[in-house]
Protein backbone atom coordinates (compact mmCIF):
# COMPACT_ATOMS: atom_id res chain seq x y z
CA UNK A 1 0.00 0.00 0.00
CA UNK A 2 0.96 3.35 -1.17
CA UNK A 3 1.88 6.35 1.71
CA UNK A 4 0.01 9.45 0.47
CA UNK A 5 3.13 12.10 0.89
CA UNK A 6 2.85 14.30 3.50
CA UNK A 7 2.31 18.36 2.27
CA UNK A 8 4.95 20.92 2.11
CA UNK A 9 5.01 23.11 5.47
CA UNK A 10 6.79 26.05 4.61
CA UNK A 11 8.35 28.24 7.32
CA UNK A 12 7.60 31.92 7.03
CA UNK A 13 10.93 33.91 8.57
CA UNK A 14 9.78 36.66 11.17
CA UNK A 15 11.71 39.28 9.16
CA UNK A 16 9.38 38.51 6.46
CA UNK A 17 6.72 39.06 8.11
CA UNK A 18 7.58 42.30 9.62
CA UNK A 19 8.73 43.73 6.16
CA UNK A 20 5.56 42.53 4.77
CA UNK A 21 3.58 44.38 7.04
CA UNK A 22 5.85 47.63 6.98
CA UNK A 23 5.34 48.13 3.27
CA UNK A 24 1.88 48.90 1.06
CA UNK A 25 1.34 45.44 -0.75
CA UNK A 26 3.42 43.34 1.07
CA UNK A 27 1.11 40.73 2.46
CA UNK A 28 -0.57 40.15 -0.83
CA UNK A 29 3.24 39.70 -2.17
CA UNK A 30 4.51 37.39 0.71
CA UNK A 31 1.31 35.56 -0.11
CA UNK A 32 2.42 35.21 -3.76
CA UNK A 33 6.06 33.53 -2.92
CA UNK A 34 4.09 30.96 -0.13
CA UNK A 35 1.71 29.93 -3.05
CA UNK A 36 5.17 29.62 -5.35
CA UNK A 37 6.58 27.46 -2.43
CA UNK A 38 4.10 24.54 -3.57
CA UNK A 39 3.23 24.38 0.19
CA UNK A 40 -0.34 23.57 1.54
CA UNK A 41 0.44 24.59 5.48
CA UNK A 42 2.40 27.47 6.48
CA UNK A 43 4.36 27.79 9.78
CA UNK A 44 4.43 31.23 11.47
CA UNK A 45 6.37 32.65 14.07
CA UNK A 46 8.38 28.97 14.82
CA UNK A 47 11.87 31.93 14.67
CA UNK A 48 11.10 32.09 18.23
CA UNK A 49 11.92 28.47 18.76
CA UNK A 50 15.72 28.79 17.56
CA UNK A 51 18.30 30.75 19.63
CA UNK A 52 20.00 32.51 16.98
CA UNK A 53 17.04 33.57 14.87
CA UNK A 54 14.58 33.94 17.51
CA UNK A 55 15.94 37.68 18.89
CA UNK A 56 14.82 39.62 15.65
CA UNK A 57 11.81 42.02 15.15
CA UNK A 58 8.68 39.93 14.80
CA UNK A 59 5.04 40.07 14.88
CA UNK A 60 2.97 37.71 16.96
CA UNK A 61 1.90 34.91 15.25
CA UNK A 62 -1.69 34.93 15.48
CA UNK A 63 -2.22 38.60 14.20
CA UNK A 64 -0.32 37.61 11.35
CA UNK A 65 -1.74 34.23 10.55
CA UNK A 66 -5.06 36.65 10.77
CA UNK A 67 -3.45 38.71 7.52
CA UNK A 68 -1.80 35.99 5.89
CA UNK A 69 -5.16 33.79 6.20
CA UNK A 70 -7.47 35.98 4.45
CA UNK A 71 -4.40 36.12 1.49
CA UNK A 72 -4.23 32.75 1.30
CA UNK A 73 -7.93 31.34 1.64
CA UNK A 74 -7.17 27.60 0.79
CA UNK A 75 -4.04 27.32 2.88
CA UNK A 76 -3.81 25.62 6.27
CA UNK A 77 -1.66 27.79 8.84
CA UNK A 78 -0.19 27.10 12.08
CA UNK A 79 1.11 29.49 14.41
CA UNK A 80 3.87 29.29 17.16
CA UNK A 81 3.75 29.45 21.40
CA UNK A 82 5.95 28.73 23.97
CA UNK A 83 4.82 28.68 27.91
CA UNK A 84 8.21 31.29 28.43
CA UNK A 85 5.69 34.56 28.48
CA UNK A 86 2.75 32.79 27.35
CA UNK A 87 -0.82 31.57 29.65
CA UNK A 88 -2.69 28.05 27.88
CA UNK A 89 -5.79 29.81 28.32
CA UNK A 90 -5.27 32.99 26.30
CA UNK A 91 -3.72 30.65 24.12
CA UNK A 92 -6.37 28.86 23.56
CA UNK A 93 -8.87 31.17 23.05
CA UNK A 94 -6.79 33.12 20.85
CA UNK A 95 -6.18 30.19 18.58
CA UNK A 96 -9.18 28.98 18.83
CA UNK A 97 -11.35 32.34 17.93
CA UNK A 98 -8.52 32.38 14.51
CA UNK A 99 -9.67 28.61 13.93
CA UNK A 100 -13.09 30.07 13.67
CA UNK A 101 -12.29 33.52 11.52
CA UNK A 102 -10.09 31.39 8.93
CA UNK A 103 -12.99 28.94 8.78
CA UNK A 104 -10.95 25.86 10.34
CA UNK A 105 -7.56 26.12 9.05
CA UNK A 106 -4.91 26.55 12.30
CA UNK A 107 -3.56 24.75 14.46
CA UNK A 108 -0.74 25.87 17.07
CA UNK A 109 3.08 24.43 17.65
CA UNK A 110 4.18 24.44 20.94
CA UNK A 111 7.58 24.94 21.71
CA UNK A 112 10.07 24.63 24.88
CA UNK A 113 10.97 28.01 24.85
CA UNK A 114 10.74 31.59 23.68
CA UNK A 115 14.35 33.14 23.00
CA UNK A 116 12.74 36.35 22.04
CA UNK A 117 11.82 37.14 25.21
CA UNK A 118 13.85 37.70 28.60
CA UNK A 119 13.75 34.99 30.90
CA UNK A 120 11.83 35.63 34.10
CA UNK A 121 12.77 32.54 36.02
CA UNK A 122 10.01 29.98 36.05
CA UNK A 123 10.29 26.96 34.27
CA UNK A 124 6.95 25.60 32.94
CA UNK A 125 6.50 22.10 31.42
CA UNK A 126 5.87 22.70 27.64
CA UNK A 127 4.06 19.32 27.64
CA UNK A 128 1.63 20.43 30.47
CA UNK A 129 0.94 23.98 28.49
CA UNK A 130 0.16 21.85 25.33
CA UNK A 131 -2.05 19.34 26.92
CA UNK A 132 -4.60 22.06 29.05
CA UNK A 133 -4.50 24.00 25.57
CA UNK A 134 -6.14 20.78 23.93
CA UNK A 135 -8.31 20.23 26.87
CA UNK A 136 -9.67 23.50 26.85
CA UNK A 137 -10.16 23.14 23.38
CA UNK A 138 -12.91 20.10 24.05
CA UNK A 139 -14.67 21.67 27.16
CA UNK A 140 -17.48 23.35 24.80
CA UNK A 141 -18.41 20.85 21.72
CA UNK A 142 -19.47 22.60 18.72
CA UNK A 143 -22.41 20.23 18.48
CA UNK A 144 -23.50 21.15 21.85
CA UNK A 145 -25.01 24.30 20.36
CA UNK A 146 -28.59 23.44 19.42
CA UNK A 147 -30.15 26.99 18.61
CA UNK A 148 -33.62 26.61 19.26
CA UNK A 149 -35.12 30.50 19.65
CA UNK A 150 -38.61 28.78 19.95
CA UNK A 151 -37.41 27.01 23.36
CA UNK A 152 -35.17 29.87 23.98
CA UNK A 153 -32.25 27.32 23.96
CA UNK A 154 -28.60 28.25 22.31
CA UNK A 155 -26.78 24.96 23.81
CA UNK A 156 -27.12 22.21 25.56
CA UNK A 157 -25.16 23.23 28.70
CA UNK A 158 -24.73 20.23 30.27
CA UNK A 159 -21.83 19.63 27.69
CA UNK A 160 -19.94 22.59 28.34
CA UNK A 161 -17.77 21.33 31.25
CA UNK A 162 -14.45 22.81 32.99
CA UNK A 163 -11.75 21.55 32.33
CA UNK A 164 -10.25 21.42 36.31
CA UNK A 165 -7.08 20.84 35.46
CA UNK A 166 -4.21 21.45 38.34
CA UNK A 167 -0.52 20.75 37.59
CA UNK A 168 0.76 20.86 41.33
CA UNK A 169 3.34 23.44 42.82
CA UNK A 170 5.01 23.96 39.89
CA UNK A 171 1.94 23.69 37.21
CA UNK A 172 -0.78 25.58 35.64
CA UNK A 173 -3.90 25.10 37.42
CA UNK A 174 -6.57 25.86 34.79
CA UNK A 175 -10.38 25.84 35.33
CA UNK A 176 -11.86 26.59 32.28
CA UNK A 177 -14.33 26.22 30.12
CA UNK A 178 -13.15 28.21 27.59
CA UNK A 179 -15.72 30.61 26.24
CA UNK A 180 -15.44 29.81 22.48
CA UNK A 181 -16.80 26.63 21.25
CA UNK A 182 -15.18 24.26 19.23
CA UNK A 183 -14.57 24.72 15.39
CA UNK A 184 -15.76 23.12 12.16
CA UNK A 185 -12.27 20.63 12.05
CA UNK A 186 -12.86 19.49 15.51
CA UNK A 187 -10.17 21.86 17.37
CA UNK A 188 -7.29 23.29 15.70
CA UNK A 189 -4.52 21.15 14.92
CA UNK A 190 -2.20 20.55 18.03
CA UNK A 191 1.64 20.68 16.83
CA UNK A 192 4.73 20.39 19.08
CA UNK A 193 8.76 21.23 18.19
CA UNK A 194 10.80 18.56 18.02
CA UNK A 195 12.00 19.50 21.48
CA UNK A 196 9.07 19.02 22.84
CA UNK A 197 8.11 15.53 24.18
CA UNK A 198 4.04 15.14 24.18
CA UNK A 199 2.61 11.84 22.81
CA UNK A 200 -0.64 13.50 22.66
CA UNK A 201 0.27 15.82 19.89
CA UNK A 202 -1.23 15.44 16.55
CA UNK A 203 2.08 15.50 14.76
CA UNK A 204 5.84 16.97 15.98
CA UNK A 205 7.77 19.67 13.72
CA UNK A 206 11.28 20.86 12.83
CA UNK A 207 14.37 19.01 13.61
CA UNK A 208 15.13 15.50 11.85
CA UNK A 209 11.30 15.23 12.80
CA UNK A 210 9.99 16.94 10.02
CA UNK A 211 11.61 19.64 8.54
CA UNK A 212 10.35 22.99 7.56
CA UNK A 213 10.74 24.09 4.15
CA UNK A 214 12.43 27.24 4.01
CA UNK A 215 10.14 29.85 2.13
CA UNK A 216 11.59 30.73 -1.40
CA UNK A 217 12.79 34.26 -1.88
CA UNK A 218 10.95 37.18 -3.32
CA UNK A 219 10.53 37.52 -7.16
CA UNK A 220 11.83 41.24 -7.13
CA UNK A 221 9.23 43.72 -7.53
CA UNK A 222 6.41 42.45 -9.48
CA UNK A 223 2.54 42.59 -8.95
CA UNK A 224 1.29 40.46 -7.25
CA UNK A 225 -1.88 38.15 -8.82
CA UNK A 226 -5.06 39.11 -7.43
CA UNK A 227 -6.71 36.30 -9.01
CA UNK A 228 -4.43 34.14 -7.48
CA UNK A 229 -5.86 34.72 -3.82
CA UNK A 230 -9.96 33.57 -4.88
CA UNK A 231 -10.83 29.90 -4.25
CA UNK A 232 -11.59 28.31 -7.75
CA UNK A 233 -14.38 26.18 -7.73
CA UNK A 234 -17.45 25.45 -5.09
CA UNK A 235 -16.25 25.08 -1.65
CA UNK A 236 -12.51 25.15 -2.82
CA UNK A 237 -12.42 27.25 0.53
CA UNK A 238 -14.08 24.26 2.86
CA UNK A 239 -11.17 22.32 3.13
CA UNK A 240 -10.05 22.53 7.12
CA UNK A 241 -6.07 21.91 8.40
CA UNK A 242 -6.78 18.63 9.26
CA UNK A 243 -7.81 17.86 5.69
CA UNK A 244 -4.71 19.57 4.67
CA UNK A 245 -2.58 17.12 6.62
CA UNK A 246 -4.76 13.99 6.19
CA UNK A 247 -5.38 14.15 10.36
CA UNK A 248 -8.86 12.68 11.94
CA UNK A 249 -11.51 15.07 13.09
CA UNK A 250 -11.50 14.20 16.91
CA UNK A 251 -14.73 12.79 18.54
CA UNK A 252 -16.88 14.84 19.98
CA UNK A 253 -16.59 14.74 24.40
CA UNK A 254 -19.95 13.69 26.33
CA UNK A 255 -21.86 13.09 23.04
């Protein structure tokens, strides 16, 4: 039996970004040179995860995913965290709410650490950050919602549940729920770096893991296509970032 090949992740560098977004155009022509890359998933803000490249100017990765997502409408896109400055919840929600903007195409990679930012002195466990931001993904289903104005009824509450989650001393202790229901794929994808251990994760990234493909340069100063950036054919846009990356839609909890 015949592996289907896995899609091209391309890595977006965080100077790219910020250039994009300093000059008129710029998105629409960063857009152009991801579509040239042949990739079908794009990797933002993952800088932050190397030592050397991860001190630069730089967006964060969920505003830009925001821009880059409406450029690209049938691209998956996964942005980058790391528990050094970051909380699971707002993490969560944030990628979450994007999930349901970009009509469920992103997914998140967690990594150890943040070398773009100063350290402060606590130490937490990227594995724990990445497993309360996937159980606050599944502690309001999307099918809970039933919408019944007759009955006055927008969910059915009794599946909405926190997500009590208390990592000891040293942990994040997390009630939840979160107040953003799941998306169309499920919940966003759930990435970790290669230097991050977490069985739980729907695939690991970078490293001898899986490589990033480094994004192609720029084309000089050309137009960029217009046409380029509209879905062609019916529901061209419906494809999610699971689909993308041939990953199962997770069951639904308490159905």
């Amino acid at each position: 039996m015949t592996e289907t090949p896995a899609p091209t992740i391309v890595a977006v560098p965080d100077g790219d970004l910020a250039a994009a977004v300093a000059r008129p155009g710029g998105i629409a022509r960063l857009a152009d040179r991801i579509r040239a890359s042949g990739a079908a998933v794009v990797a933002i803000g993952t800088d932050r995860f190397d030592a050397e490249r991860g001190r630069g100017h730089r967006l964060d990765p969920t505003t830009a995913a925001l821009a880059l997502g409406r450029a690209l409408p049938t691209h998956g896109l996964l942005v980058a965290a790391a528990p050094t400055r970051e909380h699971p919840y707002n993490v969560a929600r944030r990628v979450l709410s994007l999930d349901h903007v970009l009509d469920a195409r992103v997914g998140l990679v967690v990594g150890a650490r943040d070398h773009g930012l100063p350290a402060t002195g606590e130490q937490h466990d990227p594995a724990e950050f990445a497993e309360v931001v996937r159980g606050l993904w599944r502690t309001w289903p999307l099918d809970s919602i039933v919408g019944d104005r007759a009955a006055g009824r927008f969910a059915d509450t009794t599946r909405i549940l926190p997500l009590d989650h208390d990592g000891g001393p040293d942990g994040y202790r997390v009630r939840g729920p979160l107040t953003t229901p799941s998306s169309r794929q499920g919940e966003p994808v759930l990435a970790v770096w290669h230097d991050v251990a977490h069985e739980g994760a729907d695939l690991v990234l970078g490293g001898a893991a899986r490589p990033l493909v480094p994004l192609p340069g720029g084309a000089g100063a050309s137009e960029p296509s217009r046409a380029s950036r509209t879905p062609t054919g019916p529901g061209a846009h419906r494809r999610t970032l699971r689909d993308l990356l041939g990953l199962p839609v997770p069951a639904p909890v308490g159905a």
